[in-house]
Protein backbone atom coordinates (compact mmCIF):
# COMPACT_ATOMS: atom_id res chain seq x y z
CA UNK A 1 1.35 38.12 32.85
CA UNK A 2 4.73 39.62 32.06
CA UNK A 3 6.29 39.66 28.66
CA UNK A 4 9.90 40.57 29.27
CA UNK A 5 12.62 40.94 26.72
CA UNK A 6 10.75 38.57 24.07
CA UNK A 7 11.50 38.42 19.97
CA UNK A 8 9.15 37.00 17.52
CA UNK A 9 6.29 36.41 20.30
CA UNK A 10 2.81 35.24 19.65
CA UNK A 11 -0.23 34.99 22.00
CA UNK A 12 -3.21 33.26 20.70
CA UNK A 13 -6.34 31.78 21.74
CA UNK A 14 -6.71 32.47 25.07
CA UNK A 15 -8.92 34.14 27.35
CA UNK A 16 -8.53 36.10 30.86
CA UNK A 17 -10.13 37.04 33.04
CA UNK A 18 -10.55 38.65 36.60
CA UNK A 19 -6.86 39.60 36.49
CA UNK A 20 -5.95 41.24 39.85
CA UNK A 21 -3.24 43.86 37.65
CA UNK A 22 -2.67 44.62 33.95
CA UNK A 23 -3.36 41.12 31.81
CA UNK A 24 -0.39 41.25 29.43
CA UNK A 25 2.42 43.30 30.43
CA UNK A 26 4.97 44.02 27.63
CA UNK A 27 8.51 45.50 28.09
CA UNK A 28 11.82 45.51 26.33
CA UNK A 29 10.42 42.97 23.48
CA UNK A 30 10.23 42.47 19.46
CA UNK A 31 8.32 41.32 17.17
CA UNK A 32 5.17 40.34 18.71
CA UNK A 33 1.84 39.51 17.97
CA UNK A 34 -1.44 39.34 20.26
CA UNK A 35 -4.84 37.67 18.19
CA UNK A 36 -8.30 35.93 19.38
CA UNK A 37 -7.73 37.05 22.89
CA UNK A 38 -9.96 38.03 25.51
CA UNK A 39 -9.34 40.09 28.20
CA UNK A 40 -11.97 40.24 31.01
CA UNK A 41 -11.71 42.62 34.06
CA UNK A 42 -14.68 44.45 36.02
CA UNK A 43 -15.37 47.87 35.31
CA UNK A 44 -14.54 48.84 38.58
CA UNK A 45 -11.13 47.13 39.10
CA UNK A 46 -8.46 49.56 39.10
CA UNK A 47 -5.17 48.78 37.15
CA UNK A 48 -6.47 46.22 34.83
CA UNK A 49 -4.93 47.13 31.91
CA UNK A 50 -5.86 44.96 28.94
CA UNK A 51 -2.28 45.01 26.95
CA UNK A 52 0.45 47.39 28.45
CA UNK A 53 3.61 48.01 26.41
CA UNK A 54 6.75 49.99 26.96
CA UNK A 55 10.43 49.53 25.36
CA UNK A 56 8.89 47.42 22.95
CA UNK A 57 9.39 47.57 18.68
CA UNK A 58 7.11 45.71 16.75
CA UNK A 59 3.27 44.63 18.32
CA UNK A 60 0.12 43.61 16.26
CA UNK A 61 -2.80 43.03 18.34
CA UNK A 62 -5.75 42.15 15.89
CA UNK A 63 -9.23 40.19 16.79
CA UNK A 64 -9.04 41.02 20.53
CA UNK A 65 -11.86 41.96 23.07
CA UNK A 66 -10.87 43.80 25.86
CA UNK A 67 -13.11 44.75 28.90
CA UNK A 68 -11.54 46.51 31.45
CA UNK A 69 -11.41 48.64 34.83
CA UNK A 70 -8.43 50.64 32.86
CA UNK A 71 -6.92 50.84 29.53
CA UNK A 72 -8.09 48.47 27.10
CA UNK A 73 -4.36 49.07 25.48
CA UNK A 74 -1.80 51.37 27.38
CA UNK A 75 1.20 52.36 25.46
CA UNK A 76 3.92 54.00 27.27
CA UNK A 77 7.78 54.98 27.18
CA UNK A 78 9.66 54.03 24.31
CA UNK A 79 6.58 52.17 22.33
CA UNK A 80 7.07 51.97 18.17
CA UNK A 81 5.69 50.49 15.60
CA UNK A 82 2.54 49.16 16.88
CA UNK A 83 -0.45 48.02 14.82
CA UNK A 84 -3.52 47.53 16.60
CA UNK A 85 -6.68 46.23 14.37
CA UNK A 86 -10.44 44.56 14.63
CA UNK A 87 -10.30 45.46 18.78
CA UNK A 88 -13.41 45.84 20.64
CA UNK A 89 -12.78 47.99 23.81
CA UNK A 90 -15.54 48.37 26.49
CA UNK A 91 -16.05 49.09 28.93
CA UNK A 92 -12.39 50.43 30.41
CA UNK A 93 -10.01 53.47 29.53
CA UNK A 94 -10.01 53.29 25.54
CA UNK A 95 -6.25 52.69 23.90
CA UNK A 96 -4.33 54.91 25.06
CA UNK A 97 -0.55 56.77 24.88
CA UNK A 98 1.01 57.44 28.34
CA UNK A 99 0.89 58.93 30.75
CA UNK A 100 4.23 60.76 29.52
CA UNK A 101 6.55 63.47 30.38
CA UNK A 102 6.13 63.16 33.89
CA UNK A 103 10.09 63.54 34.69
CA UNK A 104 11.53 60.70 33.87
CA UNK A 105 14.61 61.26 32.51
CA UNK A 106 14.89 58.12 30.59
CA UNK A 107 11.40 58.35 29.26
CA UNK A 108 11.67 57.82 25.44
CA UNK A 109 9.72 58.43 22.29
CA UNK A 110 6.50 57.36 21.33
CA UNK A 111 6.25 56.77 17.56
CA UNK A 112 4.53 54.98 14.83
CA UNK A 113 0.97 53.87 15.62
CA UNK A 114 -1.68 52.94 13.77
CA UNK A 115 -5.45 51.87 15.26
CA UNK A 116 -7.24 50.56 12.49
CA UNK A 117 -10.99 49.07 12.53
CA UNK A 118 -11.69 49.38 16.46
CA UNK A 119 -15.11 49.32 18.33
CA UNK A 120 -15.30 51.28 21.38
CA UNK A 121 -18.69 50.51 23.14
CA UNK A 122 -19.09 52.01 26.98
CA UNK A 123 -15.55 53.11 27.37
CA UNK A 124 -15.35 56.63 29.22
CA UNK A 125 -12.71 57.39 26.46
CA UNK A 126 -11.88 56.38 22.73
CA UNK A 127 -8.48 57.11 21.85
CA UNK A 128 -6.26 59.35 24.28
CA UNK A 129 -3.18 60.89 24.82
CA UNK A 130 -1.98 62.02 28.66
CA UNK A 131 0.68 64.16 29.41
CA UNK A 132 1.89 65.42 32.46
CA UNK A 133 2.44 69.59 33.08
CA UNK A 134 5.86 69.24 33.91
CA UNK A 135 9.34 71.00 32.73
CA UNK A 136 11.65 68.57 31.09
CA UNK A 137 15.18 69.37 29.69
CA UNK A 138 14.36 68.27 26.34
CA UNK A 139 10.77 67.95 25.31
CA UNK A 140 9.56 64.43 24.57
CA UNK A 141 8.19 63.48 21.16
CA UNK A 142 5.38 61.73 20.19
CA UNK A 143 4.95 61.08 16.26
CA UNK A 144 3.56 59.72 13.42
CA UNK A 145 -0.10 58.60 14.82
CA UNK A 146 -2.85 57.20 12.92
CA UNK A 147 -6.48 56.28 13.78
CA UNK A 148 -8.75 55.21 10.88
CA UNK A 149 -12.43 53.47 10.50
CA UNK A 150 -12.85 53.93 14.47
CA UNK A 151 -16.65 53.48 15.60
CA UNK A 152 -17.65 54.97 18.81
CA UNK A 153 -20.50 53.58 20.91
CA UNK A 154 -21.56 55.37 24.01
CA UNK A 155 -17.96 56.83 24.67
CA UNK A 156 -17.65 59.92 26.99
CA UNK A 157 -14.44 61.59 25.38
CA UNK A 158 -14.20 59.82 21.58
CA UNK A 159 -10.99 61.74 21.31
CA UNK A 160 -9.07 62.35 24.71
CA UNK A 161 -5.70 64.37 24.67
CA UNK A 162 -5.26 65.54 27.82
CA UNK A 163 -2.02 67.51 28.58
CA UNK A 164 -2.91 68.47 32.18
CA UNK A 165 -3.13 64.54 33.15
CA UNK A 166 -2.22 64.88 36.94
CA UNK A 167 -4.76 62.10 39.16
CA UNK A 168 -3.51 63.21 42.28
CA UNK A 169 -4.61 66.69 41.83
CA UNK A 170 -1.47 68.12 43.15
CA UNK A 171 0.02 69.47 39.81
CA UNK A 172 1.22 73.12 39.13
CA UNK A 173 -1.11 73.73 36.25
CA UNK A 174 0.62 76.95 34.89
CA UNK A 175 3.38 74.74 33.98
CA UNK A 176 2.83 73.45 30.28
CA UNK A 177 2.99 70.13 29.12
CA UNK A 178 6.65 69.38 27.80
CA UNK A 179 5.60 66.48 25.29
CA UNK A 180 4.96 67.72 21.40
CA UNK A 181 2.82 65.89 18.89
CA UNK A 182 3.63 65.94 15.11
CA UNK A 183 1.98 63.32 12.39
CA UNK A 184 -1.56 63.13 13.47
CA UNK A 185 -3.69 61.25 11.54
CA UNK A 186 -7.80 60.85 11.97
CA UNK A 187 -9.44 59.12 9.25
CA UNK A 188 -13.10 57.93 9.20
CA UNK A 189 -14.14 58.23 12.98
CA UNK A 190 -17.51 57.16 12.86
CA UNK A 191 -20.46 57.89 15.30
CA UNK A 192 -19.29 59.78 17.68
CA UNK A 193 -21.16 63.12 19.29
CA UNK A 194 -18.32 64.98 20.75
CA UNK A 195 -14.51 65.91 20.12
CA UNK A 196 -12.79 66.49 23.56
CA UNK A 197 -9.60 67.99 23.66
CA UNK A 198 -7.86 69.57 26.77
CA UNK A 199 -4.97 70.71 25.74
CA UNK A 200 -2.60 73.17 27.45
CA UNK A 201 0.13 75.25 26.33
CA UNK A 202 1.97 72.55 25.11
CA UNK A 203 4.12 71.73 21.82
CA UNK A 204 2.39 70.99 18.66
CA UNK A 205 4.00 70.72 15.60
């Protein structure tokens, strides 16, 4: 379902399942708020997103289960001021920013996130960042993150930043990543076995 150009949305009781692409599609919206959803996909169907935003200000998802063959929440270019709390993820992608800075010269800032009292169980990632290695003009910014009482169940990569994010394998990997981070905040990540960061010459302040 597409969300286009909406203010003061909300998206309640409902449940969905076997979508053929991304469930709930958001772009160029305000002020809106997802709650007692769920979002059904098979593990192995491609592009399932749970919740996809770009060119969006202002989403709360809270009390949602997401299942997925992608990411349980994908935000993208031009996504702030997102709250995302009480979401259980799994299996799928984890909630995830990007994939960014892959030449799009209108890409825009990603800023002001906060995941707050999440359950991943079976995801192949928890939380993750992708980044293409690509030179832009002006390096893209991504700012003022935080993640707090996260519990991690059976996740590959708890904690997935991956600035050489290039599926089709045909990437020039000496070329850095032109997206920086700056704001990062992890607070109470609980029960996870490994940290998994891939990061690449790229710009961290």
């Amino acid at each position: 379902m597409d969300l286009d150009f909406i203010t003061n949305g909300r998206i309640e009781n409902l449940h969905s399942f076997d979508s053929k692409g991304g469930h709930f599609i958001v772009f160029g919206s305000t002020n809106m708020t997802f709650t007692n959803l769920s979002l059904i996909s098979p593990a192995n169907n491609r592009n399932t997103d749970g919740i996809k935003i770009s060119h969006t200000n202002g989403i709360n998802i809270t009390s949602v289960t997401i299942a997925t063959g992608d990411d349980c929440v994908a935000m993208i270019s031009g996504t702030k001021n997102v709250r995302i709390t009480d979401v259980f993820c799994g299996p799928g992608h984890g909630i995830s920013v990007g994939s960014l800075g892959g030449g799009n010269p209108l890409e825009l800032p990603v800023e002001d996130i906060v995941v707050m009292n999440c359950t991943f169980n079976g995801s192949s990632n928890g939380v993750q960042i992708k980044t293409w290695p690509f030179p832009l003009k002006t390096p893209l910014k991504v700012s003022n993150f935080t993640y707090e009482d996260i519990i991690m169940i059976n996740v590959q990569n708890p904690i997935f930043i991956n600035q050489q994010y290039c599926p089709e394998h045909n990437c020039d990997m000496s070329v850095r990543s032109y997206v920086t981070f700056s704001s990062f905040y992890l607070l109470r990540l609980n029960k996870y076995e490994s940290l998994h960061f891939k990061i690449f010459n790229s710009f961290i302040e």
